[in-house]
Structure formats: structure tokens, C-alpha cells
N, C-alpha and C. Protein backbone atom coordinates (compact mmCIF):
# COMPACT_ATOMS: atom_id res chain seq x y z
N UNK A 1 102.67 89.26 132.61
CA UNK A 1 102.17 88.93 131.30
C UNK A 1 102.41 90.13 130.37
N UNK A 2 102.78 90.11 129.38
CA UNK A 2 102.98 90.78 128.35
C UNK A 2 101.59 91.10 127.10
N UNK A 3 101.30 92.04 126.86
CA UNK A 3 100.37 92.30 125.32
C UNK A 3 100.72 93.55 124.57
N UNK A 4 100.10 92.67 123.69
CA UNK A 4 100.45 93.41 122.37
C UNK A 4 100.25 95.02 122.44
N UNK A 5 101.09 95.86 121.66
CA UNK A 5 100.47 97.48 121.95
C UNK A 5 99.03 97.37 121.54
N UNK A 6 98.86 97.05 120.64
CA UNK A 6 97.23 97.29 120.24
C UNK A 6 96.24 95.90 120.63
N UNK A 7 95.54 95.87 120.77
CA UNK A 7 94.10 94.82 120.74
C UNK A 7 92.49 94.65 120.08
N UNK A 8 92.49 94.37 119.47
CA UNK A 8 91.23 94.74 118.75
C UNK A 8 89.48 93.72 119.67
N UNK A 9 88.79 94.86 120.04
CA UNK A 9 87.48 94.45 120.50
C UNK A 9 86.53 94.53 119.99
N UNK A 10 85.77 93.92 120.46
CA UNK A 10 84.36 93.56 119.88
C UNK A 10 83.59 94.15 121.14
N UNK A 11 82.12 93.64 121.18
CA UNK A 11 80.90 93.62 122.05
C UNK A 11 79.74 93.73 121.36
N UNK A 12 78.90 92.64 121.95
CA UNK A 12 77.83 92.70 121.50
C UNK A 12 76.55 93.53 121.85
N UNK A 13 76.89 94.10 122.89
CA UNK A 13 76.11 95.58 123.47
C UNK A 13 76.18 96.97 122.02
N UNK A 14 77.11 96.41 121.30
CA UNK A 14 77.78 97.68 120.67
C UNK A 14 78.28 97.18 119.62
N UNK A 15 76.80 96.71 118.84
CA UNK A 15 77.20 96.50 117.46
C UNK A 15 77.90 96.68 116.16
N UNK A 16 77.93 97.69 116.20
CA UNK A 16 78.28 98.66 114.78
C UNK A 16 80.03 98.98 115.58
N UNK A 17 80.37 98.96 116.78
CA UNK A 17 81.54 99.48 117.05
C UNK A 17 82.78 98.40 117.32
N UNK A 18 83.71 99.20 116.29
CA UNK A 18 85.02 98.11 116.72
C UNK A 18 86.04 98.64 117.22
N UNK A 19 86.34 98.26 118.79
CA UNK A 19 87.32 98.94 119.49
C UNK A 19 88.48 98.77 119.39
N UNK A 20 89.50 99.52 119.47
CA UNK A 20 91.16 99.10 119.56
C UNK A 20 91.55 99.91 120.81
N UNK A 21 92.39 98.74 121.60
CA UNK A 21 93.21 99.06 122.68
C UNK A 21 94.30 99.26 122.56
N UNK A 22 94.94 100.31 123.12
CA UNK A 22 96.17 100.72 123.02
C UNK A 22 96.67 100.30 124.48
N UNK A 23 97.92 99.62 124.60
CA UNK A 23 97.94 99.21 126.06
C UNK A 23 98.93 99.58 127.01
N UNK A 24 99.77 100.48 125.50
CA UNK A 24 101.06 101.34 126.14
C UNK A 24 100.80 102.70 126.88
N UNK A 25 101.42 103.22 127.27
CA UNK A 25 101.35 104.33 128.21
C UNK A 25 101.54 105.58 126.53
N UNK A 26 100.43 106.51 126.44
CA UNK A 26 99.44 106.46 127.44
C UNK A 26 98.40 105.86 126.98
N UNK A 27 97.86 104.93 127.63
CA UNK A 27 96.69 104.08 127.41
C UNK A 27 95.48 104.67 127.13
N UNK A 28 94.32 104.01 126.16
CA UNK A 28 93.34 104.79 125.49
C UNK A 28 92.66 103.50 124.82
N UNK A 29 91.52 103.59 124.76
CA UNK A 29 90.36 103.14 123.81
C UNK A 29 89.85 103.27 122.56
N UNK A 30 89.65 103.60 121.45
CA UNK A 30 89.32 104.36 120.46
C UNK A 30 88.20 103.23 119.78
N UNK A 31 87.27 103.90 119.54
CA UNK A 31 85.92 103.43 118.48
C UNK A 31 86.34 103.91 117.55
N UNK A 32 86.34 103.00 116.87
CA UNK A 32 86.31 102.97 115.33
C UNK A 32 85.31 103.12 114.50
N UNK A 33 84.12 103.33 115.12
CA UNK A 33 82.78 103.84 114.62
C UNK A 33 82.53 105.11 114.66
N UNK A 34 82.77 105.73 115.19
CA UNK A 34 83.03 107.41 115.17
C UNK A 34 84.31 107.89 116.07
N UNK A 35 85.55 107.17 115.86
CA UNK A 35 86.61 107.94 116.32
C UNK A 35 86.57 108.73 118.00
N UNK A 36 85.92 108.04 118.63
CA UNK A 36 85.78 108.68 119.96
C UNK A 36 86.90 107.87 120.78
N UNK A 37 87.90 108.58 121.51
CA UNK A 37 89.06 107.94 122.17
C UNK A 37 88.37 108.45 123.60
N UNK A 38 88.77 107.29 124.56
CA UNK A 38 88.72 107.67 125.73
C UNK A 38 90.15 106.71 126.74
N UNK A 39 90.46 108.03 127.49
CA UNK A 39 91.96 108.10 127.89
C UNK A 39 92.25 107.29 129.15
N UNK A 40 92.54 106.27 129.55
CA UNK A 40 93.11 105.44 130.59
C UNK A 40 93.66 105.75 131.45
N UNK A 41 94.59 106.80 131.09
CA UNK A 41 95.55 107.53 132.23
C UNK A 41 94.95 109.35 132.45
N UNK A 42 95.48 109.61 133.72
CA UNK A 42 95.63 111.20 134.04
C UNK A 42 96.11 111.81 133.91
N UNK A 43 96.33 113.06 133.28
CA UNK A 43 97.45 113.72 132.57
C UNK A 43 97.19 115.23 133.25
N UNK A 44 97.87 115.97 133.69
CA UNK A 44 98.41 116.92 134.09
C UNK A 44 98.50 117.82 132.82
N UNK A 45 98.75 119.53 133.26
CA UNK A 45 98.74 120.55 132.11
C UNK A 45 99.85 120.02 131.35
N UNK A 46 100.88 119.81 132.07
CA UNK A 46 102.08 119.32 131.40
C UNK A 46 101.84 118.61 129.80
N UNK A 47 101.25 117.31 130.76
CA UNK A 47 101.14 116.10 130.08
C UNK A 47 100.16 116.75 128.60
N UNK A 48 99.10 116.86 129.03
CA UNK A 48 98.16 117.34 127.75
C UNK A 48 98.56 117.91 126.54
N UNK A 49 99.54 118.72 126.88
CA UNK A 49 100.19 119.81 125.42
C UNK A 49 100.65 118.41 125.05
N UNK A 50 101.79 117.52 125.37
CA UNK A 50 102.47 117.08 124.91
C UNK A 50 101.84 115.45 124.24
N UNK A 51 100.51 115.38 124.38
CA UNK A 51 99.67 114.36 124.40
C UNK A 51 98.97 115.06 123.16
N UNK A 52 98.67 116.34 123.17
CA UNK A 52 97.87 116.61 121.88
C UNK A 52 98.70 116.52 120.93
N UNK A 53 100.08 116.49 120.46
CA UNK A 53 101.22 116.59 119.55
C UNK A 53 101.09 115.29 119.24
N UNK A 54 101.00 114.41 120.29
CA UNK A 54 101.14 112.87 120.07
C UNK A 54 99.49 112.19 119.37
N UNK A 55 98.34 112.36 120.10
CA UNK A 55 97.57 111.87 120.04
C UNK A 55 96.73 111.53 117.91
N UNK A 56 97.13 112.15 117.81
CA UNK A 56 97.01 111.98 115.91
C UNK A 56 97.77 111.33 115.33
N UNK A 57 99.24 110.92 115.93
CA UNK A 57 100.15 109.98 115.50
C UNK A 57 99.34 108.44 116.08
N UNK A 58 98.96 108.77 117.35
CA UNK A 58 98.57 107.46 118.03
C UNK A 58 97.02 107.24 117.52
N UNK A 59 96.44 107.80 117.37
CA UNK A 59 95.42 107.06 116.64
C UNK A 59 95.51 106.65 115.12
N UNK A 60 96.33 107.38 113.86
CA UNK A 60 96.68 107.04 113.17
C UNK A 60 97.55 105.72 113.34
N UNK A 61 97.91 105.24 114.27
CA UNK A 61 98.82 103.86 114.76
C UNK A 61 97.48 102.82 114.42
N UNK A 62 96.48 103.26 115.64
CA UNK A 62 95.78 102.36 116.00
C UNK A 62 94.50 101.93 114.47
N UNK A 63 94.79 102.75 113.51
CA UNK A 63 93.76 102.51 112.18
C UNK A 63 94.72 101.71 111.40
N UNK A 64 95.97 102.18 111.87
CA UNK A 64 96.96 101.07 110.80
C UNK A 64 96.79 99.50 111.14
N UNK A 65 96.73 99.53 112.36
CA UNK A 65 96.75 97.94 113.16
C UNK A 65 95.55 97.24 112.89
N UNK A 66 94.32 98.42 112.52
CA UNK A 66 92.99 97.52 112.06
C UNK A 66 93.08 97.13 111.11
N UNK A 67 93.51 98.40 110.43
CA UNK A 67 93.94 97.43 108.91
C UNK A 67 94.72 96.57 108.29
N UNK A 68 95.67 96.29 109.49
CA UNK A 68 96.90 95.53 109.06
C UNK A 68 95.86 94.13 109.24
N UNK A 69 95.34 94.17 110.44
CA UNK A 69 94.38 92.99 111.00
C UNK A 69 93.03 92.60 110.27
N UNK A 70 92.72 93.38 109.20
CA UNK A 70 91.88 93.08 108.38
C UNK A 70 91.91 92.39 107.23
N UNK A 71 93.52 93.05 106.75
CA UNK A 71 93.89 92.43 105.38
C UNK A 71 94.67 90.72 105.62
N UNK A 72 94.78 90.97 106.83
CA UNK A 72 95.38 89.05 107.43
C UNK A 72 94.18 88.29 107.36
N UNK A 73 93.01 88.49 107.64
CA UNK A 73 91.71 87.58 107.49
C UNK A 73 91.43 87.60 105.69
N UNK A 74 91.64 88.44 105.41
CA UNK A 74 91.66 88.28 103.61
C UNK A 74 93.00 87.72 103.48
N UNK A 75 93.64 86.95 103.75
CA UNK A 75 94.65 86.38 103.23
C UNK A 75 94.11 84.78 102.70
């Protein structure tokens, strides 16, 4: 089965928060209620440098996709 890079969640445990899934490598969570990402995969020293370079592009991804997905319900 195939999905989309991003996914947008809900929960009703967790009102106020709207999650986006990122489902590509490297995989991550991010609240959109206070910007807290939490990371899916294990990353090595390696990996990390090259994940902090990335990780501001990739959450800047994942605010575009809310908003892209926001302004489609206002259509």
C-alpha cells in the first residue's frame, strides 16, 4: 500500500493538537500545537548532523501541507 508523504491527525485525547505525519524516511510526527516533532527512526552520529540540516526544511514541508489542506476545506 502506498501513502501520501504527509497525513494529517486528529485525537480526541488531544484536543487543541493537530498532528502531521510524515511517512517518508525519515519518519516523524510533529504537533502543530507547539511544534514538538518526535522521530520514528534511529539515527546514528552520522545520521543526526545530517538530519539537523534537513529537519527545518522538513517541518517547514509539513506546515505547508496543513495549509495547503486548510485552504481546500475553504474552497
Amino acid at each position: 500500500m502506498e501513502f501520501p508523504k504527509f497525513l494529517l491527525g486528529d485525537n480526541t485525547d488531544y484536543p487543541d493538537a493537530i498532528f502531521i505525519v510524515h511517512t517518508e524516511f525519515p519518519r516523524f510526527i510533529i504537533n502543530l500545537e507547539n511544534d514538538e516533532v518526535e522521530w520514528l527512526e534511529e539515527f546514528d552520529k552520522e545520521d543526526e548532523k545530517e538530519l539537523a540540516s534537513e529537519a527545518e526544511n522538513l517541518v517547514q514541508a509539513a506546515n505547508d501541507f496543513y495549509d495547503r489542506e486548510l485552504s481546500r476545506y475553504d474552497d
